[in-house]
Protein backbone atom coordinates (compact mmCIF):
# COMPACT_ATOMS: atom_id res chain seq x y z
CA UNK A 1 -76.27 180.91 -40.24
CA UNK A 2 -74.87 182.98 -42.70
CA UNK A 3 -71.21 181.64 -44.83
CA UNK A 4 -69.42 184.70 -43.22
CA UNK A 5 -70.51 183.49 -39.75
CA UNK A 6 -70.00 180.01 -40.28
CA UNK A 7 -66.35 180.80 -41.67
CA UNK A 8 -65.57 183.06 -38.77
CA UNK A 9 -66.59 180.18 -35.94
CA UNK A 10 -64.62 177.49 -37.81
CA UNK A 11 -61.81 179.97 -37.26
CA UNK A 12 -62.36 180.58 -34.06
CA UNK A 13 -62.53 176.74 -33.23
CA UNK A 14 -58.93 176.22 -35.14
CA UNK A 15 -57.26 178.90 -32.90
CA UNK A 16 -58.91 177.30 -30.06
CA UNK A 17 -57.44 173.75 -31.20
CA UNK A 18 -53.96 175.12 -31.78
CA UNK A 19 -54.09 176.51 -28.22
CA UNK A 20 -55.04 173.38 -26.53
CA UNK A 21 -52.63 171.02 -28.73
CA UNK A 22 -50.14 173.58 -27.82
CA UNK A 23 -50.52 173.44 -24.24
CA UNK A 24 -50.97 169.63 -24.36
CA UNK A 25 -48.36 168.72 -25.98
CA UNK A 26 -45.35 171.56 -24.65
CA UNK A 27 -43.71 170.63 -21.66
CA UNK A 28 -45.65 173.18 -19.38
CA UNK A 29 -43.37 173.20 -16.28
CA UNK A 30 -39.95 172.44 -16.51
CA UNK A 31 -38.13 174.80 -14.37
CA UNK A 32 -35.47 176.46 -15.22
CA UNK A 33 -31.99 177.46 -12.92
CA UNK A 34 -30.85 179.95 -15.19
CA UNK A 35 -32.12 183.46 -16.69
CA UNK A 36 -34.33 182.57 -19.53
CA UNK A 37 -33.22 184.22 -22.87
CA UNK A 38 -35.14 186.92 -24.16
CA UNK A 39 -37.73 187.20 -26.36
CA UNK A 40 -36.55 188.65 -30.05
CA UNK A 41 -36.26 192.23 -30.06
CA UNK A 42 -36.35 192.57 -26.89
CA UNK A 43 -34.12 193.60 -23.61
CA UNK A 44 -35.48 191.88 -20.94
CA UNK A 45 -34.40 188.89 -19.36
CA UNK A 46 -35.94 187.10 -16.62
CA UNK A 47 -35.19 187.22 -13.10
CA UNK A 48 -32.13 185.24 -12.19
CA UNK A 49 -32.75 182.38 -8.96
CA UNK A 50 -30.63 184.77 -6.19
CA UNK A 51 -32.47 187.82 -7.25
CA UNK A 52 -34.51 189.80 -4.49
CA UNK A 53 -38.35 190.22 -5.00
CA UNK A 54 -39.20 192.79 -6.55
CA UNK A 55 -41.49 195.33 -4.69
CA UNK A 56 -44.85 194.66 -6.05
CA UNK A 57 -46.70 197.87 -6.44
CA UNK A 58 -50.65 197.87 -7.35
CA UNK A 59 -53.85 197.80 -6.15
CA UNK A 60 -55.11 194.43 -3.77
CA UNK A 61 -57.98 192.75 -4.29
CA UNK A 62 -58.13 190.88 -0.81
CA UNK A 63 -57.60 193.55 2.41
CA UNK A 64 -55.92 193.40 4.34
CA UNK A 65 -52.46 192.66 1.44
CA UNK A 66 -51.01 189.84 2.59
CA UNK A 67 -47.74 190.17 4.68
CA UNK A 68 -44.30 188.75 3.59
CA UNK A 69 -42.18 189.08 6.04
CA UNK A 70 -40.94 185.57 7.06
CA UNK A 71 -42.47 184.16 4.63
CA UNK A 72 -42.33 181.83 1.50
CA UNK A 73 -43.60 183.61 -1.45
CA UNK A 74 -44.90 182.20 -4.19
CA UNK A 75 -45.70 184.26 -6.93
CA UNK A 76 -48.06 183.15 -10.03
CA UNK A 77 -48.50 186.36 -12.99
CA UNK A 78 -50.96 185.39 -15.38
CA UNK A 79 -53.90 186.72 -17.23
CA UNK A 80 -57.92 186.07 -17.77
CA UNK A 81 -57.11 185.44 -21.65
CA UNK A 82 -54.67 183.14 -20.83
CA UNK A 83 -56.02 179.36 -20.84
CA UNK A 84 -53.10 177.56 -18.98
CA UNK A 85 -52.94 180.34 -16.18
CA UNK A 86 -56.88 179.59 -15.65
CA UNK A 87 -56.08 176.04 -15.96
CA UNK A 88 -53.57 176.03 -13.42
CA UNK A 89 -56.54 177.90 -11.16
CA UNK A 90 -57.21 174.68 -8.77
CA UNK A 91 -53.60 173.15 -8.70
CA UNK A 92 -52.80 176.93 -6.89
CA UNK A 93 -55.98 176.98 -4.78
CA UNK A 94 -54.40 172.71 -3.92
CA UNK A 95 -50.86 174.34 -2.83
CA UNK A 96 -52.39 177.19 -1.52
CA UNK A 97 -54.33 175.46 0.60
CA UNK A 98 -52.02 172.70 1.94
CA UNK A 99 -48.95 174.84 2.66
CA UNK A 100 -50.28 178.36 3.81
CA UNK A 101 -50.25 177.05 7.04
CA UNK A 102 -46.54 176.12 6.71
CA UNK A 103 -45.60 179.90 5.89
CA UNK A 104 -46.27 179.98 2.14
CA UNK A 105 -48.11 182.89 0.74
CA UNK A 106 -49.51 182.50 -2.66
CA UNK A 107 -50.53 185.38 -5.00
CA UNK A 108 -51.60 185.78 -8.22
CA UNK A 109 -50.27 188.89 -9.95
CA UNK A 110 -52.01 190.19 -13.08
CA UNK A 111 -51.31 193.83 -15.41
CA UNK A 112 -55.34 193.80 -16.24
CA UNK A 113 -58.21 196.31 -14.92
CA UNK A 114 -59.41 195.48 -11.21
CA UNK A 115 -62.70 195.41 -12.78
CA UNK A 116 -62.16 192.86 -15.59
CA UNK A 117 -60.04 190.85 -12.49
CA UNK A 118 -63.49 191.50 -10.32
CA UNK A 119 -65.59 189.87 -12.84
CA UNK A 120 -63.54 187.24 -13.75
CA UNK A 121 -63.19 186.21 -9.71
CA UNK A 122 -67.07 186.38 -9.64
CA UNK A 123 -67.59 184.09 -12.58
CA UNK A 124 -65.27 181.47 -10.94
CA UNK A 125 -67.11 182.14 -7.57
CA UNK A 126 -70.21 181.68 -9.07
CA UNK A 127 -69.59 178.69 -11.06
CA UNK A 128 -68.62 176.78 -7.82
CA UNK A 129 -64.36 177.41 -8.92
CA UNK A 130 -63.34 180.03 -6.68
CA UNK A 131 -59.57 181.56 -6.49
CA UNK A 132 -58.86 180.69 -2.88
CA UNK A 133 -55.54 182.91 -2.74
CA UNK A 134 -54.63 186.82 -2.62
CA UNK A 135 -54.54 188.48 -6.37
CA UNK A 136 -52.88 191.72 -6.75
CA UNK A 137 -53.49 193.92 -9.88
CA UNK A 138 -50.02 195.46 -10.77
CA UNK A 139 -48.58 197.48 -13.93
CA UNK A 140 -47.00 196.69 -16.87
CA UNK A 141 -43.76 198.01 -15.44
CA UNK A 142 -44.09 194.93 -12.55
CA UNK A 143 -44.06 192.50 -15.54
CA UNK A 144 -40.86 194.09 -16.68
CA UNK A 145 -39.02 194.45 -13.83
CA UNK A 146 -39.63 190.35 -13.21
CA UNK A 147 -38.64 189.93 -17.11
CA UNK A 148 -41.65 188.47 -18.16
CA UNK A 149 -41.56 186.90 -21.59
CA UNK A 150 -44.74 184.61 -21.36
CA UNK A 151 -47.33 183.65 -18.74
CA UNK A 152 -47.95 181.75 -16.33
CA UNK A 153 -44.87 182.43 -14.69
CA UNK A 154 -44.29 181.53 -11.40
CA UNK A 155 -41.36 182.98 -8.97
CA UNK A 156 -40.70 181.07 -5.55
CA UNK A 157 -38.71 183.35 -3.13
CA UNK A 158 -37.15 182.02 0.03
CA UNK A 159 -38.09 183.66 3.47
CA UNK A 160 -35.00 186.27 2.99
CA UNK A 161 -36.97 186.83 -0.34
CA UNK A 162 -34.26 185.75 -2.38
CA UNK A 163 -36.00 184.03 -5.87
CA UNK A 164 -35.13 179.74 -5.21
CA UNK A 165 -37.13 178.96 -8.56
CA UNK A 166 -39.18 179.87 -11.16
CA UNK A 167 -41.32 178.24 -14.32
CA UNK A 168 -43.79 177.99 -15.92
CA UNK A 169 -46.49 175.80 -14.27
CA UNK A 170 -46.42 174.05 -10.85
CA UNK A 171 -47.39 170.70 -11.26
CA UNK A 172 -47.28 167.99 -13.70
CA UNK A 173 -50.48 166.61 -15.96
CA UNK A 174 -51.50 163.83 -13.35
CA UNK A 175 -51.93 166.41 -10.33
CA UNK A 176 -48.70 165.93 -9.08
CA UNK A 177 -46.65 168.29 -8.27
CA UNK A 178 -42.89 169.17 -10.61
CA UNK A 179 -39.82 167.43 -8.63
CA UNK A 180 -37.91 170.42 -8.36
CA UNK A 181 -40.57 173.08 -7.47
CA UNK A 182 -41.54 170.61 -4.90
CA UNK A 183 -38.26 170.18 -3.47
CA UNK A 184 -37.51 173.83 -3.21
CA UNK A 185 -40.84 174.71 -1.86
CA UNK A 186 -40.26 171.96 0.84
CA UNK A 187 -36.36 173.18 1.62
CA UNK A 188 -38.02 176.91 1.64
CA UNK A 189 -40.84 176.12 3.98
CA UNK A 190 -37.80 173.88 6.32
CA UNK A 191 -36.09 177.40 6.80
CA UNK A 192 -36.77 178.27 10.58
CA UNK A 193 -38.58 182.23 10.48
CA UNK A 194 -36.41 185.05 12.06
């Protein structure tokens, strides 16, 4: 190898590094009960708890689109190029999983190309790491409307579809799942359907 090549992989590796001390070291799910501020320079704020869900408009990658009515949603936006949305991955498949039967529906909601969404799902499938739950590719203008200032974000909306929390990431580093995400999944899930 080559000075310029070696250079340009040590570089890469330090990026990579800064990325995984970040996300080891942040506190990756506290949730939050009020708006988050916005980012600098810009308008947006997130989505306060009480708001309605916003429509989601895009294209599914699962038919038939899961239904809603009636039903806890739990909504996850993240990315491909975003290493604690793919690290999150199994803890959603693990909730998915466990309380779908209970009236949850989980989807993942991401502003990239079907195709690069396609791929990635294949990858995962093939490498024995599938993504058990419904994805939805959505615009740019989705991401706004939910105020989106980082991902993974994660919205939980009660069966009237009225947001009950939101953060960052769902569980905690040993597996287990954040006290108060857990709690309002639970008291979301206890609401009788109309």
């Amino acid at each position: 190898m080559n000075q310029s090549k070696l250079i340009a992989l040590w570089a890469a590796a330090m990026v990579g590094l800064a990325v995984l001390y970040w996300y080891t070291t942040r506190d990756i799910g506290t949730p939050t009960a009020k708006p988050q501020p916005a980012m600098p320079g810009s308008d947006e704020t997130s989505l306060p708890i009480g708001s309605a869900m916003v429509k989601l408009d895009g294209t599914w990658l699962d038919e038939p689109a899961p239904e809603f009515k009636n039903k806890v949603v739990l909504l996850d936006f993240w990315s491909t190029f975003c290493v604690p949305c793919i690290a999150s991955i199994p803890s959603n498949n693990k909730i998915f999983k466990e309380y779908a039967p209970k009236g949850l529906v989980l989807v993942g909601v991401a502003a990239q190309p079907k195709g690069m969404i396609d791929d990635f799902r294949k990858q995962r499938e093939n490498a024995g790491q599938p993504i058990s739950y419904p994805q939805i590719v959505t615009r740019e203008a989705t991401f706004k409307a939910y105020g989106i200032q980082a991902i993974p974000s994660t919205f939980l909306f009660d069966r009237h579809g009225k947001l009950v929390w939101k953060g960052a990431q769902l569980d905690n580093r040993d597996g287990s799942l954040h006290t108060a995400f857990e709690r309002a999944l639970r008291e979301a899930l206890a609401e009788p359907a109309e």
